[in-house]
N, C-alpha and C. Protein backbone atom coordinates (compact mmCIF):
# COMPACT_ATOMS: atom_id res chain seq x y z
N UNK A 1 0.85 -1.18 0.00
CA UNK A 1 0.00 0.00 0.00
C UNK A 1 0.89 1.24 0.00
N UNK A 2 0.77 2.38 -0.82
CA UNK A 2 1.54 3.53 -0.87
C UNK A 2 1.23 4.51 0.21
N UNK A 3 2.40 4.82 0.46
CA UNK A 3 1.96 5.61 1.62
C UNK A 3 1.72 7.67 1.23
N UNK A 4 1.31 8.12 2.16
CA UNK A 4 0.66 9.63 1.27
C UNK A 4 1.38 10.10 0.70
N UNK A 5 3.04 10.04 1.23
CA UNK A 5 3.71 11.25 0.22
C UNK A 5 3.93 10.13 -1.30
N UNK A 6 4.07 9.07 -1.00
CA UNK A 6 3.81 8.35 -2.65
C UNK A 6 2.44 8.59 -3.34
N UNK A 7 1.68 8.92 -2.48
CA UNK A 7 0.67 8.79 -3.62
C UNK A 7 0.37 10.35 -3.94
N UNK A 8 0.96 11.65 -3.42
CA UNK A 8 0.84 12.59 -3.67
C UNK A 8 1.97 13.40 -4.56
N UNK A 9 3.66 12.47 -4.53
CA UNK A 9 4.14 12.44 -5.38
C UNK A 9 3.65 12.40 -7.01
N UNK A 10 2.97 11.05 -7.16
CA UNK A 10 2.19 10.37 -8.39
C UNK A 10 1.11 11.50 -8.85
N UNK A 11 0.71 11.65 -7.90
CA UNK A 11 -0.45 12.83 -8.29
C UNK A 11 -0.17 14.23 -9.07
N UNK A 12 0.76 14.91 -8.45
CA UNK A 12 1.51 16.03 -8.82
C UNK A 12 2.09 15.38 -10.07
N UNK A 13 2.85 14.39 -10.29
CA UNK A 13 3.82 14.08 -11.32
C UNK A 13 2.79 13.71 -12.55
N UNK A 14 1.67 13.13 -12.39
CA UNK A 14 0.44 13.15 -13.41
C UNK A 14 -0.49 14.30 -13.80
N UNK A 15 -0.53 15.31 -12.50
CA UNK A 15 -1.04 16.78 -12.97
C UNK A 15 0.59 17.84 -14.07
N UNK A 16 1.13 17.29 -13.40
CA UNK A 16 2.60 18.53 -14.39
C UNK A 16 2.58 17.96 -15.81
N UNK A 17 2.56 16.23 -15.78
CA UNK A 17 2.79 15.74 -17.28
C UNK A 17 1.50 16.32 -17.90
N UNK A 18 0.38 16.17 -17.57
CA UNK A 18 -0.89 16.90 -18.38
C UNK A 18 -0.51 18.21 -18.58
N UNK A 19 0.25 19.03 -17.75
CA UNK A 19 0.37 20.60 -17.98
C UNK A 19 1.49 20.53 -18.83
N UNK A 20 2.36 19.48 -19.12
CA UNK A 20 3.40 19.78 -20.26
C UNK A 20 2.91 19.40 -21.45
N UNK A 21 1.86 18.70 -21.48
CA UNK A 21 1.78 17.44 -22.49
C UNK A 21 0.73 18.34 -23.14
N UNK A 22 -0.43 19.53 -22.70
CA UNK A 22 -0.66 20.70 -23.48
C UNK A 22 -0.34 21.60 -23.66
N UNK A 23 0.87 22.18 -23.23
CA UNK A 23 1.51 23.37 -23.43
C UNK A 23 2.25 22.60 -24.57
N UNK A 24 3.02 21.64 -24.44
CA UNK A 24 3.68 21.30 -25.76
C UNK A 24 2.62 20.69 -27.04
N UNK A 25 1.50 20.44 -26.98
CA UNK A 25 0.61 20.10 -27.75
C UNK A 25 0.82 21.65 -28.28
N UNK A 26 -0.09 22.92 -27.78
CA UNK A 26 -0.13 24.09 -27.98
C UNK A 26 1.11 24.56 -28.80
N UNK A 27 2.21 24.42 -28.45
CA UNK A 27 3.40 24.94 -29.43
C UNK A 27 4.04 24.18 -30.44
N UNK A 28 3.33 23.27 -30.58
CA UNK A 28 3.33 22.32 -32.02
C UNK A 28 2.72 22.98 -33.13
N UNK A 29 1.28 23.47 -31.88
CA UNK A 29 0.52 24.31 -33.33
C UNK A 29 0.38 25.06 -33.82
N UNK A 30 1.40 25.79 -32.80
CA UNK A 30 1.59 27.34 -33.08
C UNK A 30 2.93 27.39 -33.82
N UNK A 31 3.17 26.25 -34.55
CA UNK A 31 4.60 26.57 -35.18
C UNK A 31 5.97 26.07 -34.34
N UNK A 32 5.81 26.36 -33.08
CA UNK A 32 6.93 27.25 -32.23
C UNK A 32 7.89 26.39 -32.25
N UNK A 33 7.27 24.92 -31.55
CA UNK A 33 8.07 24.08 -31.37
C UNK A 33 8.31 22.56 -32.97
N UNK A 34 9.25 21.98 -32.60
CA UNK A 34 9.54 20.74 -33.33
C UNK A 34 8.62 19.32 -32.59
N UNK A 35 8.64 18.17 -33.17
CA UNK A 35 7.58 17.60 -32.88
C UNK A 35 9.02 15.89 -31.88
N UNK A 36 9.84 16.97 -31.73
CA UNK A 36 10.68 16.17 -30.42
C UNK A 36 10.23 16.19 -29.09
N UNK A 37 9.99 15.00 -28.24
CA UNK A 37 9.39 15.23 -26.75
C UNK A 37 9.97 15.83 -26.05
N UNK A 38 9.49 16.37 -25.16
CA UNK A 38 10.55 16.93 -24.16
C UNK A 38 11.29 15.87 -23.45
N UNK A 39 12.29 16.06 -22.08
CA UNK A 39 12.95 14.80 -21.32
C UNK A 39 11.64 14.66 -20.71
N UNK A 40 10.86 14.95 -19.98
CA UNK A 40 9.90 14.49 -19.26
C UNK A 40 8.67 13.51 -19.60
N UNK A 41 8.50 14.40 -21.24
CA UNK A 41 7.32 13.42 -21.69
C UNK A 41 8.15 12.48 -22.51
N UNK A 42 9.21 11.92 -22.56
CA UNK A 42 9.89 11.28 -23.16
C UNK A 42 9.83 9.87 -22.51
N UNK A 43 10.37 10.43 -21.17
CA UNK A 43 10.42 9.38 -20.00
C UNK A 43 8.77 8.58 -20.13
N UNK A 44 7.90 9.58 -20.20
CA UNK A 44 6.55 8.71 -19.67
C UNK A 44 6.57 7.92 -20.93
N UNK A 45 6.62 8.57 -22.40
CA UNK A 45 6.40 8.03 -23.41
C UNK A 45 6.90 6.76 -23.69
N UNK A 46 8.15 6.12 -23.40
CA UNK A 46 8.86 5.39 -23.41
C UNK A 46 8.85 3.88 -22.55
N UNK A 47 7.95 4.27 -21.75
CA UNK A 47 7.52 3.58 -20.28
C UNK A 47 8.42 3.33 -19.25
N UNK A 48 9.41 4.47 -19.35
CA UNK A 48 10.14 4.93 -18.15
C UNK A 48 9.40 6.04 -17.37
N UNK A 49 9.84 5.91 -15.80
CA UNK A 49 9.28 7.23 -15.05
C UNK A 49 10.26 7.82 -14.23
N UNK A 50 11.32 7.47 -15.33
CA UNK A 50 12.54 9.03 -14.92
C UNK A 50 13.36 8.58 -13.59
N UNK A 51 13.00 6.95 -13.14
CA UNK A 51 14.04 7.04 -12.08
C UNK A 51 14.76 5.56 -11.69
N UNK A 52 15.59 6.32 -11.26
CA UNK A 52 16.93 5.00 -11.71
C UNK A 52 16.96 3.99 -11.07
């Protein structure tokens, strides 16, 4: 069973990837950016979660 700061870790780390994962949606379409992930959404993309 996870204890609170694990499961409030997970929480935060699933609210930031949604806040990157449309801000970088958003600057895809605005031109701005290239259609390379960032390191963060890379990690999730990959089915890594960034830790060693």
């Amino acid at each position: 069973m996870p204890n609170l700061q694990e499961f409030t870790t997970e929480e935060l780390r699933g609210e930031l990837l949604a806040i990157e994962a449309d801000t970088y949606a958003e600057f895809v379409r605005a031109g701005k950016l290239n259609k390379e992930l960032s390191p963060f959404l890379q990690t999730t993309h990959d089915g890594t979660d960034g830790k060693e």
